[in-house]
Protein backbone atom coordinates (compact mmCIF):
# COMPACT_ATOMS: atom_id res chain seq x y z
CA UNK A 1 111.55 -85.21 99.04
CA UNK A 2 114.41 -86.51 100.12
CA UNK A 3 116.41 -88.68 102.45
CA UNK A 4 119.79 -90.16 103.25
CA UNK A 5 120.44 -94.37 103.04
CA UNK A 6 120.90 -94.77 106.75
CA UNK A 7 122.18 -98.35 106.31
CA UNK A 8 125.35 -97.13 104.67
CA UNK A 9 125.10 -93.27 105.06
CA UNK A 10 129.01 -92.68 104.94
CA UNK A 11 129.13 -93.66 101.05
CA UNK A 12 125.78 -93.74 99.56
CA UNK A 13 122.90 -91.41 99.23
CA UNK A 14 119.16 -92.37 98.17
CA UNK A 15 117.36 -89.40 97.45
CA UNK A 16 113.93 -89.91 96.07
CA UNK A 17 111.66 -87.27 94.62
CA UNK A 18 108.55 -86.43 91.88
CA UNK A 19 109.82 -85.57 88.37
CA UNK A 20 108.81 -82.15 88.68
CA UNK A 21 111.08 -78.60 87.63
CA UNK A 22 110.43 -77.41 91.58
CA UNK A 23 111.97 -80.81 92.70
CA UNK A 24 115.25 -79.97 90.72
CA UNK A 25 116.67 -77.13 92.61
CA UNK A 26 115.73 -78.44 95.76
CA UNK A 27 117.83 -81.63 94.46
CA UNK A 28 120.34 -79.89 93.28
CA UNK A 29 120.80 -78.17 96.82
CA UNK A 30 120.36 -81.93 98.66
CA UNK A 31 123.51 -83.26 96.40
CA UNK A 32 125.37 -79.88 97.58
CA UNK A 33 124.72 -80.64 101.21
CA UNK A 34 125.76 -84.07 100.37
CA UNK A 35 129.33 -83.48 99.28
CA UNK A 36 130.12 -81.09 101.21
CA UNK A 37 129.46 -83.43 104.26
CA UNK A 38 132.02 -86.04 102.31
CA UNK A 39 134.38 -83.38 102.11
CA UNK A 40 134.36 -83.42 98.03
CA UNK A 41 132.77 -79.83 97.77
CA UNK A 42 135.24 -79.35 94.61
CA UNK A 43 132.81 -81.64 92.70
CA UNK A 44 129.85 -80.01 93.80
CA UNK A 45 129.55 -77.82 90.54
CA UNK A 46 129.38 -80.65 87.99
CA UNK A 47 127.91 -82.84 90.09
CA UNK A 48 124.46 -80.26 90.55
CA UNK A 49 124.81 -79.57 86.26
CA UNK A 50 124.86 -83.43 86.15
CA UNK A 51 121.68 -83.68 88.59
CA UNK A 52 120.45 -81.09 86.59
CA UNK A 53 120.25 -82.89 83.48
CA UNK A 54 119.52 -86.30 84.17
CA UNK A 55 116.48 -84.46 86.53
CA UNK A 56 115.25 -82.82 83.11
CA UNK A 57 115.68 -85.92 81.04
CA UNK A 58 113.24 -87.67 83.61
CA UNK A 59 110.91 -84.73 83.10
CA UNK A 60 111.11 -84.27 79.44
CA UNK A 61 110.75 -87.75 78.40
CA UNK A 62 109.08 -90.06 81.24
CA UNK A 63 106.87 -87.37 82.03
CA UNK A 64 106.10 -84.80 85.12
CA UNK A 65 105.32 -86.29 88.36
CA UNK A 66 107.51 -89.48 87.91
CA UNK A 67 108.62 -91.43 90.66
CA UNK A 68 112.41 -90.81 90.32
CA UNK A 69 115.35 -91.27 92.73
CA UNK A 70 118.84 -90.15 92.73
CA UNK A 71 122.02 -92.44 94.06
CA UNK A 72 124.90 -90.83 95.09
CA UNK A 73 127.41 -92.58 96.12
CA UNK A 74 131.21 -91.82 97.30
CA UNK A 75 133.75 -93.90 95.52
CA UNK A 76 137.82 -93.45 96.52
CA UNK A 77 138.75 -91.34 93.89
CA UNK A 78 135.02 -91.19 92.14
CA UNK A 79 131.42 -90.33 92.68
CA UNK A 80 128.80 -92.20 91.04
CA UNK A 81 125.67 -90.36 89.94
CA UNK A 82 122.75 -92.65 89.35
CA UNK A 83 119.38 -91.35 88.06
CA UNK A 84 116.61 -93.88 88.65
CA UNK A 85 112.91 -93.96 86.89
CA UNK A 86 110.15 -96.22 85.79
CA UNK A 87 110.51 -96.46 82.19
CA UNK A 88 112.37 -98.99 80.59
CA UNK A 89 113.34 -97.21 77.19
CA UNK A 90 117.34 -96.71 77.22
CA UNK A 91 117.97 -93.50 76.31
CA UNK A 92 120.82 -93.37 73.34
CA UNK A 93 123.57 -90.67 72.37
CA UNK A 94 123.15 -89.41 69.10
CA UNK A 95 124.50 -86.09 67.21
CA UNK A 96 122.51 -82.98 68.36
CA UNK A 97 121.68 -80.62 65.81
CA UNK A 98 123.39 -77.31 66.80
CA UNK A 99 119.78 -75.68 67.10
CA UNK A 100 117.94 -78.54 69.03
CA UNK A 101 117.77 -78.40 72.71
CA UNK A 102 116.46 -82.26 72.58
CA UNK A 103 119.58 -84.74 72.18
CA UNK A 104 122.13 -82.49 74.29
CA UNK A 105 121.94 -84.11 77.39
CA UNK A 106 123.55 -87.10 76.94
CA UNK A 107 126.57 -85.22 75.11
CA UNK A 108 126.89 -82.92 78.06
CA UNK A 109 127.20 -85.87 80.21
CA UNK A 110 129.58 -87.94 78.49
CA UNK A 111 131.74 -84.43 78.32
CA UNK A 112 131.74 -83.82 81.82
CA UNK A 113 131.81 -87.59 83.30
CA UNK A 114 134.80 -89.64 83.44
CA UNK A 115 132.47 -92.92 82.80
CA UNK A 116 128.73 -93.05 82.24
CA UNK A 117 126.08 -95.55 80.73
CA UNK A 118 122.39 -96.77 80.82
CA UNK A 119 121.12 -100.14 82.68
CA UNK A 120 117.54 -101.74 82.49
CA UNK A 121 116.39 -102.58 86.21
CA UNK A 122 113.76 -104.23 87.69
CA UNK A 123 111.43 -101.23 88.29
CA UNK A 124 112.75 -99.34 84.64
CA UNK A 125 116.16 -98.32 84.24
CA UNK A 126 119.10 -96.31 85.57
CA UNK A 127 121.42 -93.84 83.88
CA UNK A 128 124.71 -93.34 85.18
CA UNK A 129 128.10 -91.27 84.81
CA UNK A 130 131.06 -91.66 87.53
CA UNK A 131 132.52 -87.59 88.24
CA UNK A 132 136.51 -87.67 88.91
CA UNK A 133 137.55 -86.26 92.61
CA UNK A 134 140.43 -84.54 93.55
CA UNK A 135 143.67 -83.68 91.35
CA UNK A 136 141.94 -85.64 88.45
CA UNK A 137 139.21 -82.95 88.40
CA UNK A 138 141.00 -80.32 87.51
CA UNK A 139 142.75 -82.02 84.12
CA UNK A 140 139.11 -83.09 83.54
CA UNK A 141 138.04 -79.72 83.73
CA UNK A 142 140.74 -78.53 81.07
CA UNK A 143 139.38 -81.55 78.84
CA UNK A 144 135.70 -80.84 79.43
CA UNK A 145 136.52 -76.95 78.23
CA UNK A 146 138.36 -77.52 75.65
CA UNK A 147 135.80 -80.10 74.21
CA UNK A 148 132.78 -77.85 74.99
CA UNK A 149 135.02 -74.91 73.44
CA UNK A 150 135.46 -76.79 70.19
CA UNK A 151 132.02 -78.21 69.80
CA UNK A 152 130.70 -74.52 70.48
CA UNK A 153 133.19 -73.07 67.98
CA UNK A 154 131.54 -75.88 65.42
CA UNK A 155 128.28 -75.15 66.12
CA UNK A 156 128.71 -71.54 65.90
CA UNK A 157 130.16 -72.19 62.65
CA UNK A 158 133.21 -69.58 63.45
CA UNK A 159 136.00 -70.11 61.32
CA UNK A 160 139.78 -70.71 62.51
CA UNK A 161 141.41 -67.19 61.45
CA UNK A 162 144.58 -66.07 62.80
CA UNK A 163 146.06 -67.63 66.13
CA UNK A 164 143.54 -70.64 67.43
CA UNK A 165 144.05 -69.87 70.91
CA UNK A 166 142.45 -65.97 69.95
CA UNK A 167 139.22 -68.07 68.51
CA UNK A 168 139.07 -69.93 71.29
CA UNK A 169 138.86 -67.23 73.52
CA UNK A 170 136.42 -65.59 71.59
CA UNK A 171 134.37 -68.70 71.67
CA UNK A 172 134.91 -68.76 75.71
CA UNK A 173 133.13 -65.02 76.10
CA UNK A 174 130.34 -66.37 73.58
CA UNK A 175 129.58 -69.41 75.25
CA UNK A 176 129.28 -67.29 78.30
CA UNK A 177 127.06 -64.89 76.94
CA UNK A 178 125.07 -68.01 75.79
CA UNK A 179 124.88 -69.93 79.63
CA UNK A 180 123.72 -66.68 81.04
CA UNK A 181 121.07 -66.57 78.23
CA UNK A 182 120.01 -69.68 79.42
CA UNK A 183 120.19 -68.94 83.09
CA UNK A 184 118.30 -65.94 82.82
CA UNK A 185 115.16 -67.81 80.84
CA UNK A 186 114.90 -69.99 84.03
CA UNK A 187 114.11 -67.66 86.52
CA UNK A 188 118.18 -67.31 87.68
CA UNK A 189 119.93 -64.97 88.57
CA UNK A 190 122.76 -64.70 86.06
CA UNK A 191 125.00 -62.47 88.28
CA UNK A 192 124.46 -64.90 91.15
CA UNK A 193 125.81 -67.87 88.96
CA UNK A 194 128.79 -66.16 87.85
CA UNK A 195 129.37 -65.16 91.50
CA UNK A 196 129.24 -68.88 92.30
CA UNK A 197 131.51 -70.10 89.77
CA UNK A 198 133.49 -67.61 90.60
CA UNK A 199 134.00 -68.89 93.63
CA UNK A 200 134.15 -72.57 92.96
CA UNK A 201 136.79 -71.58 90.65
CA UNK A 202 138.55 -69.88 93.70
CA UNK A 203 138.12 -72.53 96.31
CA UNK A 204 139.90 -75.10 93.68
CA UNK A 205 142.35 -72.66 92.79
CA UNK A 206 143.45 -72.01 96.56
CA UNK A 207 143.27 -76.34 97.07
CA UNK A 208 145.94 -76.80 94.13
């Protein structure tokens, strides 16, 4: 897999790969590598959940085995995510059904991005999203939580009773309870991932 745009490796990364669910860790851990060496390991979290999706996406809907390739590249106060692939049917936000796993992605993304969209190329198309970098990440973070808290909360159906900041705690142990679900049915280790948001969360904390 994998290589660095040696004609302009200071800002931009070309990382090409086969649309397969091996390829995506090993992607996720090549975009890691990548920030960190740009000095904007704060992003690093988002930007793997963000590789993450758009990774599955390719998989799910252009098929295994797809000649793919992820752009990064390092913006001033931005990074820009690009997820390249061969078909040339736009994918287009619509409203998930709370029980559908299908339709989520592009929610997530538009959540956790400060900009994204969708471009036909020459070879197929390109989704996008731009990730804020440094003291803008962390007010994007509140406004990612408290969006993902609400939408959970609807989903969930849970009622506001009492003091809204209680629910929304409440909702913040279930949702959780529900990523570590979903870590756990891919093969993760749950008690790793909490240990490294744990220490993402840290690492931010001490840069404030």
């Amino acid at each position: 897999m994998p290589g660095i745009d040696t004609k302009n490796h200071q800002s931009r990364c070309v990382l090409p790969f086969e649309a397969l669910p091996a390829e995506v860790g090993l992607l996720r851990r090549a975009a890691a590598t990548q920030l960190d060496q740009w000095g904007v390991a704060t992003a690093c979290d988002v930007t793997q959940l963000v590789v993450t999706e758009l990774a599955t996406n390719v998989i799910k809907h252009v098929g295994e085995g797809s000649p793919t390739t992820l752009i990064l590249e390092r913006k001033p106060d931005r990074l820009r995510v690009e997820m390249h692939d061969k078909s040339r049917r736009l994918p287009s936000l619509r409203t998930a059904d709370c029980d559908a796993e299908c339709g989520r992605g592009l929610h997530m993304l538009a959540a956790m991005a400060v900009d994204w969209g969708t471009a036909a190329t020459a070879l197929g198309k390109a989704v996008w999203c731009e990730i804020a970098l440094g003291s803008d990440a962390v007010c994007l973070r509140m406004e990612r939580a408290v969006d993902a808290l609400e939408n959970y909360r609807k989903c969930r159906g849970a009622a506001v009773h009492g003091q809204r900041e209680t629910v929304m705690e409440e909702s913040a142990v279930e949702l959780i309870a529900d990523l570590l679900h979903w870590t756990s049915t891919r093969g993760l280790d749950p008690a790793g991932m909490l240990d490294q948001a744990q220490m993402h969360y840290e690492s931010e904390a001490d840069a404030a």
